[in-house]
PDB file of N, CA and C in Angstrom:
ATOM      1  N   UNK A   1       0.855  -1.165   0.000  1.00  0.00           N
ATOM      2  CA  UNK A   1       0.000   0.000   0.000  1.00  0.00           C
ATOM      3  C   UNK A   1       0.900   1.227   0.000  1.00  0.00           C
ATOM      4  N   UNK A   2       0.714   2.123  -0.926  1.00  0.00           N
ATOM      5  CA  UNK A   2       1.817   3.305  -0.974  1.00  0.00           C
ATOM      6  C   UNK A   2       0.940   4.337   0.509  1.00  0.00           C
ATOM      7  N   UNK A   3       1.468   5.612   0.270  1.00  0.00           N
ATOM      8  CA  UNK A   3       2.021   6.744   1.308  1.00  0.00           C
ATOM      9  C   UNK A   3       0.523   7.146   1.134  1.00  0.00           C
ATOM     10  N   UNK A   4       0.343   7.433  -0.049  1.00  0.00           N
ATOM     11  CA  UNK A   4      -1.391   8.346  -0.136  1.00  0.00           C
ATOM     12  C   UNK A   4      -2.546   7.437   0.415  1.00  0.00           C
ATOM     13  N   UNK A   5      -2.200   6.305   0.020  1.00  0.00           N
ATOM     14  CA  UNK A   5      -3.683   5.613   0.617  1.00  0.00           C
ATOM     15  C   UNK A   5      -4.039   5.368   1.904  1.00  0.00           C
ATOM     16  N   UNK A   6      -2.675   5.140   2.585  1.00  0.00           N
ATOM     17  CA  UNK A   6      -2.870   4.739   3.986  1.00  0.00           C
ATOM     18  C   UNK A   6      -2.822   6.033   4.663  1.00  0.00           C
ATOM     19  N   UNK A   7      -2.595   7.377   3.932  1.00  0.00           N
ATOM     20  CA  UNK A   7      -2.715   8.790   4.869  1.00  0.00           C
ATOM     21  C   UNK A   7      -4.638   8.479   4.271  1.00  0.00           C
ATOM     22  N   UNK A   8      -5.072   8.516   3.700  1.00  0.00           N
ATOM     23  CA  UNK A   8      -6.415   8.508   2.950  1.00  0.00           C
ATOM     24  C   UNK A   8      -7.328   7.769   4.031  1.00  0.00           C
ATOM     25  N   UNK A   9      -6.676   6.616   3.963  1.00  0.00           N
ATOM     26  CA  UNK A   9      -7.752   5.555   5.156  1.00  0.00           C
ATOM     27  C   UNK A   9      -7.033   6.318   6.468  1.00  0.00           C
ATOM     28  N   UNK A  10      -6.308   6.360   7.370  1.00  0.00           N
ATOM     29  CA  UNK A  10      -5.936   7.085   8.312  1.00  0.00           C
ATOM     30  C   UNK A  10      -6.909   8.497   8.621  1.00  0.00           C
ATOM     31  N   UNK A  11      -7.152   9.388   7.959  1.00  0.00           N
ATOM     32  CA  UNK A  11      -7.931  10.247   7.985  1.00  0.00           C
ATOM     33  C   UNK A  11      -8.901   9.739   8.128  1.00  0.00           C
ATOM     34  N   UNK A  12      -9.890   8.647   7.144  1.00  0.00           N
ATOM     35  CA  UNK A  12     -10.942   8.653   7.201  1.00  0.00           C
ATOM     36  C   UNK A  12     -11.258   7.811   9.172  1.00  0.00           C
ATOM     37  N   UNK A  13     -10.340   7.031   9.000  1.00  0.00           N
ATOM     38  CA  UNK A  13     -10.572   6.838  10.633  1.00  0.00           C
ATOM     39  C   UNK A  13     -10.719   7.504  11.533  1.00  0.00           C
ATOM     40  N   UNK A  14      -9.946   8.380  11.253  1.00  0.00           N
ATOM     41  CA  UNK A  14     -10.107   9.804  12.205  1.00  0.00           C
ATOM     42  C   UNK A  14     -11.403  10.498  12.189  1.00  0.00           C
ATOM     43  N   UNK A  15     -12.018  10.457  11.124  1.00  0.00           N
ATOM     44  CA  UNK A  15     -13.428  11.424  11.241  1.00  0.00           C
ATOM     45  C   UNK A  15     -13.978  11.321  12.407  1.00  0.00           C
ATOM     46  N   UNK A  16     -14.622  12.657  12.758  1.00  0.00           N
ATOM     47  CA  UNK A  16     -14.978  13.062  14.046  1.00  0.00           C
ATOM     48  C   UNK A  16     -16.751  13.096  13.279  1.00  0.00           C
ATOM     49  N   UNK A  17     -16.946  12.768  12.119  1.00  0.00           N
ATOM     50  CA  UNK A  17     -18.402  12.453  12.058  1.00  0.00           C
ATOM     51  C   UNK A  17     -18.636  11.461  10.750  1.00  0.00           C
ATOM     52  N   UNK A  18     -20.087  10.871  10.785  1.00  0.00           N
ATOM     53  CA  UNK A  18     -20.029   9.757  10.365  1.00  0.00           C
ATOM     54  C   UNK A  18     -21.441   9.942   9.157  1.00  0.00           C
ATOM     55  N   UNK A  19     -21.661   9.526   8.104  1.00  0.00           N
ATOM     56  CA  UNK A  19     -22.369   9.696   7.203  1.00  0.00           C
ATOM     57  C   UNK A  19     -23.792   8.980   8.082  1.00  0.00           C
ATOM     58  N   UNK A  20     -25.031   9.724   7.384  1.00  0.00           N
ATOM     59  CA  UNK A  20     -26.406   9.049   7.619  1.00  0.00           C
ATOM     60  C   UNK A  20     -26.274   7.621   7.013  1.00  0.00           C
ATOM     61  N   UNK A  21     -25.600   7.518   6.011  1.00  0.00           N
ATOM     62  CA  UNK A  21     -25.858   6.029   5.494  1.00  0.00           C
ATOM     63  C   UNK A  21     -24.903   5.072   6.312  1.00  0.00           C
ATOM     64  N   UNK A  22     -24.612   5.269   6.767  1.00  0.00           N
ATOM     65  CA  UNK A  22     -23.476   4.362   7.621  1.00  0.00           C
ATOM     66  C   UNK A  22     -24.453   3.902   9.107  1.00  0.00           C
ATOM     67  N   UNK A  23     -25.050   5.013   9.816  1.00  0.00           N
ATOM     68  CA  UNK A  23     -26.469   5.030  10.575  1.00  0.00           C
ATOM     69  C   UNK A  23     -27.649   4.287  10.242  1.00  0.00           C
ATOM     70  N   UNK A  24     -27.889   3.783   9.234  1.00  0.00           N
ATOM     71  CA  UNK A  24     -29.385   4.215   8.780  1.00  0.00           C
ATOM     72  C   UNK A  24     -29.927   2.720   9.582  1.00  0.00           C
ATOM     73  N   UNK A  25     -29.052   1.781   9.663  1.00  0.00           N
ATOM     74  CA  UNK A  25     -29.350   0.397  10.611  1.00  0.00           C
ATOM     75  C   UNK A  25     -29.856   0.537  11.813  1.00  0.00           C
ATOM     76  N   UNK A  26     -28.904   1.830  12.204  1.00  0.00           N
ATOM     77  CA  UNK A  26     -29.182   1.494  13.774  1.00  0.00           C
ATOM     78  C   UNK A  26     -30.610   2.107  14.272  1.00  0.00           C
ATOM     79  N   UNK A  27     -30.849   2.590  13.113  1.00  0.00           N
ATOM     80  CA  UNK A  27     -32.585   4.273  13.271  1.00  0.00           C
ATOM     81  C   UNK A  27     -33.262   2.764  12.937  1.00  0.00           C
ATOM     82  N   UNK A  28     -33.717   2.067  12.077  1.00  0.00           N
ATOM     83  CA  UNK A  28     -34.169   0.805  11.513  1.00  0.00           C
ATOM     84  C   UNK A  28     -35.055   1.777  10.229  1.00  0.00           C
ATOM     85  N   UNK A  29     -34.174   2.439  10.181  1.00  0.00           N
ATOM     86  CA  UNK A  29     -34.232   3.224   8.498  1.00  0.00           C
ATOM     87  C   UNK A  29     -33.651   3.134   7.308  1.00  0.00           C
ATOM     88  N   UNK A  30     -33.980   3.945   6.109  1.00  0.00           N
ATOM     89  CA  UNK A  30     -32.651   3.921   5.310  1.00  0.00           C
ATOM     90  C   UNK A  30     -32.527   5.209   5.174  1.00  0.00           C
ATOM     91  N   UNK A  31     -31.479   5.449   3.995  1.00  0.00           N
ATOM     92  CA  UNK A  31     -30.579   6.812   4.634  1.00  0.00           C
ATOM     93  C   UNK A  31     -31.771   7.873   3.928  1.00  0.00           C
ATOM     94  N   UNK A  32     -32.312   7.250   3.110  1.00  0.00           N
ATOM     95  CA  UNK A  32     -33.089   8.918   2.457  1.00  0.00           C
ATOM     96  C   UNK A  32     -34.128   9.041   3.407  1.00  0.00           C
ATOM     97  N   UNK A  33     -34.405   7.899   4.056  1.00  0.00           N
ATOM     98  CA  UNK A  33     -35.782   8.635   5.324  1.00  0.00           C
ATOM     99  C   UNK A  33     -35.201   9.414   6.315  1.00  0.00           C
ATOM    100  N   UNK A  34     -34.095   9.469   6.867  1.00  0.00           N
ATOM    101  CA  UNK A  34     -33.189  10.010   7.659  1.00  0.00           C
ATOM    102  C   UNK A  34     -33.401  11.305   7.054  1.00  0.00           C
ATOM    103  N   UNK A  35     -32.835  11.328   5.860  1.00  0.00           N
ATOM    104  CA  UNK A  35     -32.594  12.674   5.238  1.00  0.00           C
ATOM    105  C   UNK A  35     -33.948  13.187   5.056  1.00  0.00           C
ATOM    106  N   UNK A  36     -35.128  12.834   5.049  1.00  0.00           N
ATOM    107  CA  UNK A  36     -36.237  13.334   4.820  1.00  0.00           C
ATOM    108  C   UNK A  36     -36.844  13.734   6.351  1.00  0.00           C
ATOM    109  N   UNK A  37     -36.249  13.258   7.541  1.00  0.00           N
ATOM    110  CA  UNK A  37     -36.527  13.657   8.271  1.00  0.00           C
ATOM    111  C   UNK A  37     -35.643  14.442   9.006  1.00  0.00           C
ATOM    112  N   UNK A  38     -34.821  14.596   8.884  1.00  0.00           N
ATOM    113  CA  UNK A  38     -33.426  15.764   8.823  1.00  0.00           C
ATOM    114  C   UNK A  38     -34.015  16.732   8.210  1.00  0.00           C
ATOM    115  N   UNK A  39     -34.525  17.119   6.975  1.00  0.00           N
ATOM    116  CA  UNK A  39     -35.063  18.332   6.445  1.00  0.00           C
ATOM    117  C   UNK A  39     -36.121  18.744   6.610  1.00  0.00           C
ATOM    118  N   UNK A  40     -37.319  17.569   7.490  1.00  0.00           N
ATOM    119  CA  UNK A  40     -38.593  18.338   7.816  1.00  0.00           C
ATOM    120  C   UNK A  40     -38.268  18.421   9.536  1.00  0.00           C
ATOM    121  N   UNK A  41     -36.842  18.119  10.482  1.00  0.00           N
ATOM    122  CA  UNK A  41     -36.903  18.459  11.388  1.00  0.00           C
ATOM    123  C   UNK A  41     -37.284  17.693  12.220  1.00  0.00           C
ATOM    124  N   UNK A  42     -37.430  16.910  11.905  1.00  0.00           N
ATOM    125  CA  UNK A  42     -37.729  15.261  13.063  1.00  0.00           C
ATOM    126  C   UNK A  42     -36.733  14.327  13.864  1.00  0.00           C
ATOM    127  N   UNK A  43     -35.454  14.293  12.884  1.00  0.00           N
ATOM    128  CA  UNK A  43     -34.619  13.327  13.765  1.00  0.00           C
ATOM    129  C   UNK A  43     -34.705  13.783  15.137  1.00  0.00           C
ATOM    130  N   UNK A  44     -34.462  12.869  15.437  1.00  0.00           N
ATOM    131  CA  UNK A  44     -33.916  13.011  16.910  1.00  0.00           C
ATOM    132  C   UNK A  44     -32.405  13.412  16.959  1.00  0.00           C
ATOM    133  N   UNK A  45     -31.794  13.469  16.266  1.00  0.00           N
ATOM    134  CA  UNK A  45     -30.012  13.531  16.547  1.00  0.00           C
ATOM    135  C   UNK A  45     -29.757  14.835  15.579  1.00  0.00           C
ATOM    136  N   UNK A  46     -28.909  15.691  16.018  1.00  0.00           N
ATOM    137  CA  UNK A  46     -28.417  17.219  15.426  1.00  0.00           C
ATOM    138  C   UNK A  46     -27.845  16.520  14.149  1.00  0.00           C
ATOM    139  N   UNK A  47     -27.830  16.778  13.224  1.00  0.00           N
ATOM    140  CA  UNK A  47     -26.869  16.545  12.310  1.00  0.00           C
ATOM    141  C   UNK A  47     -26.328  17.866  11.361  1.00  0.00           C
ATOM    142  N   UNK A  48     -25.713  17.811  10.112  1.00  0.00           N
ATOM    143  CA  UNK A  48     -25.222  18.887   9.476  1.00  0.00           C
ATOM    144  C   UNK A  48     -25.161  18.436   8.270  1.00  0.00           C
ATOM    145  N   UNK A  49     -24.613  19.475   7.325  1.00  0.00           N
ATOM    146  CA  UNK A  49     -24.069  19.431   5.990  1.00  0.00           C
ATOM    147  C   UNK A  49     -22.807  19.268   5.769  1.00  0.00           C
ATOM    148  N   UNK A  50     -22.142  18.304   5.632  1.00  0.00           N
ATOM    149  CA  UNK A  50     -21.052  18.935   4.982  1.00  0.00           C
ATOM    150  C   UNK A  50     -20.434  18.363   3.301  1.00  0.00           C
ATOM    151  N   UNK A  51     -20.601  19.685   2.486  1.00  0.00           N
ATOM    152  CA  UNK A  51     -21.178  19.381   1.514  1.00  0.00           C
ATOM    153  C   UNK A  51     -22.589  18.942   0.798  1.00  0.00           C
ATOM    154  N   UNK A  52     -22.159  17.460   0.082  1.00  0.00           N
ATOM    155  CA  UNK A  52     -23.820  17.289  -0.176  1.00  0.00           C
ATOM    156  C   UNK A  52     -24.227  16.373   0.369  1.00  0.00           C
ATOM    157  N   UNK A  53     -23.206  15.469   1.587  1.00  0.00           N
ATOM    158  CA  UNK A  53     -23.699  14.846   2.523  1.00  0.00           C
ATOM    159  C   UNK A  53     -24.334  15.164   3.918  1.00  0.00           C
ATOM    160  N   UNK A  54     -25.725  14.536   4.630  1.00  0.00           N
ATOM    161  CA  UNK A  54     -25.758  14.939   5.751  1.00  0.00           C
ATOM    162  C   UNK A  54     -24.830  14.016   6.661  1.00  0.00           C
ATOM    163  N   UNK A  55     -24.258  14.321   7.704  1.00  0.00           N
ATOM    164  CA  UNK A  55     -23.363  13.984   8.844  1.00  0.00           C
ATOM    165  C   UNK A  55     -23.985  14.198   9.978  1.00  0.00           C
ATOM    166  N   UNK A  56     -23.263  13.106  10.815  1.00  0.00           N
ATOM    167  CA  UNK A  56     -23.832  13.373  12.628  1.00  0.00           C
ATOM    168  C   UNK A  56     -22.476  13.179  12.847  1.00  0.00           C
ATOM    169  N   UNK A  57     -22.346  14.085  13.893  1.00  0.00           N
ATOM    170  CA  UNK A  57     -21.073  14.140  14.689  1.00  0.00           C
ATOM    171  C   UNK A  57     -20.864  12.109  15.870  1.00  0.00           C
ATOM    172  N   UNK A  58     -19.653  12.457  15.823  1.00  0.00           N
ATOM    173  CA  UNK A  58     -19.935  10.663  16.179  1.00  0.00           C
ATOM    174  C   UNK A  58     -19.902  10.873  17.865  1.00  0.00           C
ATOM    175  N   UNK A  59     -19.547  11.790  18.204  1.00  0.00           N
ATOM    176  CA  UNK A  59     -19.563  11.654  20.036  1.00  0.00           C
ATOM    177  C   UNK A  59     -20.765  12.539  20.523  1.00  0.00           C
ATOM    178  N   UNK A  60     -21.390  13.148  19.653  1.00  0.00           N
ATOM    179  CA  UNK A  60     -23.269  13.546  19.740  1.00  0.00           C
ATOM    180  C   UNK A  60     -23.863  12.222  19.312  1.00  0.00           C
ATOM    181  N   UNK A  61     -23.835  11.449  18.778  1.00  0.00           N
ATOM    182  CA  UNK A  61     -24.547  10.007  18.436  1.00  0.00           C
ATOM    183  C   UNK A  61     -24.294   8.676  19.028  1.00  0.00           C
ATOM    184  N   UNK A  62     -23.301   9.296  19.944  1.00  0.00           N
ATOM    185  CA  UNK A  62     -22.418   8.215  21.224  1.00  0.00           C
ATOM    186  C   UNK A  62     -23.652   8.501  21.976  1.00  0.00           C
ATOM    187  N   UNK A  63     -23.477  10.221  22.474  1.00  0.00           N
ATOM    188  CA  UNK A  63     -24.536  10.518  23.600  1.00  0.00           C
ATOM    189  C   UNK A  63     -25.918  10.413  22.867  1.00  0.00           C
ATOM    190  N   UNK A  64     -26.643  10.276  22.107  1.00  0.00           N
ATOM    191  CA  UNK A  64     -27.692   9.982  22.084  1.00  0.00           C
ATOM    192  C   UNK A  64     -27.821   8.658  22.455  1.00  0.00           C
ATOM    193  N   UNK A  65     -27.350   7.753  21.952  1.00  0.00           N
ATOM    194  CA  UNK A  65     -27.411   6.080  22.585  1.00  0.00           C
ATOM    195  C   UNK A  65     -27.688   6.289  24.224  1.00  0.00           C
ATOM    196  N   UNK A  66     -26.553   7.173  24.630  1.00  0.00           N
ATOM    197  CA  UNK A  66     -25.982   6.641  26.063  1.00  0.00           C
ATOM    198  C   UNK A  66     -27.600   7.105  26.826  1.00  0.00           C
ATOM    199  N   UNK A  67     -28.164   8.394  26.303  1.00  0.00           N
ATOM    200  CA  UNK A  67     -29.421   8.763  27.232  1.00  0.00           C
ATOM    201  C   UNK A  67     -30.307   7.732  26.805  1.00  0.00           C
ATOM    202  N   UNK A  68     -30.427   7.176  25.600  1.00  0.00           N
ATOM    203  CA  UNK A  68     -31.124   5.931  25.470  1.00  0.00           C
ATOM    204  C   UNK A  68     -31.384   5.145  26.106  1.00  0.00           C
ATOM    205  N   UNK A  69     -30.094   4.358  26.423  1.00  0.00           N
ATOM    206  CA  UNK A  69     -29.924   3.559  27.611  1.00  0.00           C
ATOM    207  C   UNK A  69     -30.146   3.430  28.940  1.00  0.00           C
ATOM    208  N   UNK A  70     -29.788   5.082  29.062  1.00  0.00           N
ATOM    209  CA  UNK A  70     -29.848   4.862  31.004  1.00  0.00           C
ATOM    210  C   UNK A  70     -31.842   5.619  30.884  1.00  0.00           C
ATOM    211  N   UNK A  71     -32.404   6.104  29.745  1.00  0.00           N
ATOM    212  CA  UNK A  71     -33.687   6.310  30.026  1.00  0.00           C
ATOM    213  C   UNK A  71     -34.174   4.394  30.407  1.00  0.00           C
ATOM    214  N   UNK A  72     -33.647   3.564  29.667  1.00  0.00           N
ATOM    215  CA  UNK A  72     -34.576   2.712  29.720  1.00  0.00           C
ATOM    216  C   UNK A  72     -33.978   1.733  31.026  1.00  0.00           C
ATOM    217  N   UNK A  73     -32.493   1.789  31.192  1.00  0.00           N
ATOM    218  CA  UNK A  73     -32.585   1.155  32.570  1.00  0.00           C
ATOM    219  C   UNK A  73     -33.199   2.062  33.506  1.00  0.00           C
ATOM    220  N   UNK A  74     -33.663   3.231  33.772  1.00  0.00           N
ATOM    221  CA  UNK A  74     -34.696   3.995  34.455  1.00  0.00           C
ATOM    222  C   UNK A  74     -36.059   3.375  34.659  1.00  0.00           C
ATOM    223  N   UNK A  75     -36.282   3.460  33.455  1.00  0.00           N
ATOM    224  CA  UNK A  75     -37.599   2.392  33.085  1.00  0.00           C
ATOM    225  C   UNK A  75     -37.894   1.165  33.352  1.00  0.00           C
ATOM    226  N   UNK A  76     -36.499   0.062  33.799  1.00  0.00           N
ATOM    227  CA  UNK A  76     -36.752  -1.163  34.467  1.00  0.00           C
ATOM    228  C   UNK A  76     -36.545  -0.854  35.868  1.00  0.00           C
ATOM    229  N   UNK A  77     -35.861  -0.131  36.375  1.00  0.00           N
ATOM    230  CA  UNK A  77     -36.180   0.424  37.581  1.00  0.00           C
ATOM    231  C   UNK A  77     -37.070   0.585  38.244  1.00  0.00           C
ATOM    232  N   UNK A  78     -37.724   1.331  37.405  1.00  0.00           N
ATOM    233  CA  UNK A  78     -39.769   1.776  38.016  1.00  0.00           C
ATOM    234  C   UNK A  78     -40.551   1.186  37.955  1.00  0.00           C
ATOM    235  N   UNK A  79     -39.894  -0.308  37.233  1.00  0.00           N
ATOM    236  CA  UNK A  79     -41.651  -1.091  36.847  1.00  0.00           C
ATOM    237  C   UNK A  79     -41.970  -1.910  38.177  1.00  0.00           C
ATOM    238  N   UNK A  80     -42.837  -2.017  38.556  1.00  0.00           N
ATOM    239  CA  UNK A  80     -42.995  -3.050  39.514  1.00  0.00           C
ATOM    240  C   UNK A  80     -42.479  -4.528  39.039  1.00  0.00           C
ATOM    241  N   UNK A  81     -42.467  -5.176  40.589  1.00  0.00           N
ATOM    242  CA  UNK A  81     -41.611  -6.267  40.591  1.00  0.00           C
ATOM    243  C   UNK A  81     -42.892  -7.558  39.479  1.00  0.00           C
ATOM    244  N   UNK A  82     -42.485  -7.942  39.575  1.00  0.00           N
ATOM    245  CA  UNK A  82     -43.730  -9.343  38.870  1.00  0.00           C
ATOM    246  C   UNK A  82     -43.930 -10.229  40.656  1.00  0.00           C
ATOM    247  N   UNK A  83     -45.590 -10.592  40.353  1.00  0.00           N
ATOM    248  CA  UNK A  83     -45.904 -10.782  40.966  1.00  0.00           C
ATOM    249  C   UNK A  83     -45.406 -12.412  41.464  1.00  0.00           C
ATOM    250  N   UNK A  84     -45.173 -12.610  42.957  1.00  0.00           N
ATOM    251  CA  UNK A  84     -44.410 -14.489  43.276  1.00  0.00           C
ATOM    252  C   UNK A  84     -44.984 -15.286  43.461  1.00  0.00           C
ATOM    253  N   UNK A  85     -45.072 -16.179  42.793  1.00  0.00           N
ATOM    254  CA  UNK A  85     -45.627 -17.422  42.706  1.00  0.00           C
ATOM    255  C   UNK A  85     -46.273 -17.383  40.895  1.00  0.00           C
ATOM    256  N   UNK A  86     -46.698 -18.965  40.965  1.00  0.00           N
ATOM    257  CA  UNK A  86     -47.296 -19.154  39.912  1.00  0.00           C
ATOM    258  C   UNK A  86     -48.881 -18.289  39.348  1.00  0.00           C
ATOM    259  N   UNK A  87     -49.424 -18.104  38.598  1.00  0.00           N
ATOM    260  CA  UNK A  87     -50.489 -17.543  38.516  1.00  0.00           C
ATOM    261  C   UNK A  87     -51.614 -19.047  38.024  1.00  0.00           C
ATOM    262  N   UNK A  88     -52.517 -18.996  39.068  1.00  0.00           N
ATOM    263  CA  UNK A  88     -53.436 -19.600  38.816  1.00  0.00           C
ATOM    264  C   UNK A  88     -54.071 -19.714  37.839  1.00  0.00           C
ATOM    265  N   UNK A  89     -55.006 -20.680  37.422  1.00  0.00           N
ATOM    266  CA  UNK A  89     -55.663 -20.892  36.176  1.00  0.00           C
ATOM    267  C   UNK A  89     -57.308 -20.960  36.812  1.00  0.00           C
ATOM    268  N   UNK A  90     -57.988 -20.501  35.982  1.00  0.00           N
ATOM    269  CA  UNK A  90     -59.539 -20.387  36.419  1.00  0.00           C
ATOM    270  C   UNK A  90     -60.086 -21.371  36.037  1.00  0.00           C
TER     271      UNK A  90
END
């Protein structure tokens, strides 16, 4: 592998943000619904332009997961316990 390619992939590792289409799995979307909801203002996650791609910053899309998460271990927190013993049959 010569000097340019591996500075080429090196950079791209480095990106500090990550294309909608690279995302679009984890939304259980694909990338133009993203983008259609990026332009009417719906995502949930900030994203940008750069160029004629939209981008999400990758440590804003870290923290969106992370409030994800601790909302829903919150949420097993609060539920009541299940009730002990077997449940009868009528």
């Amino acid at each position: 592998m010569n000097a340019a390619v591996a500075s080429i992939i090196t950079a791209a590792a480095e990106q500090s943000w990550i294309d909608v289409r690279e995302i679009a799995a984890q939304f259980g979307m694909t990338a133009a619904s993203i983008k259609n909801s990026i332009l009417e203002r719906r995502f949930p996650v900030p994203s940008y332009k750069l160029g004629k791609r939209h981008v999400i910053d990758r440590e804003v899309l870290a923290a969106y997961w992370a409030e994800r998460k601790a909302e829903g271990m919150q949420g097993l927190k609060e539920r009541p316990a299940p009730p002990k013993g077997r449940a009868r049959r009528r």
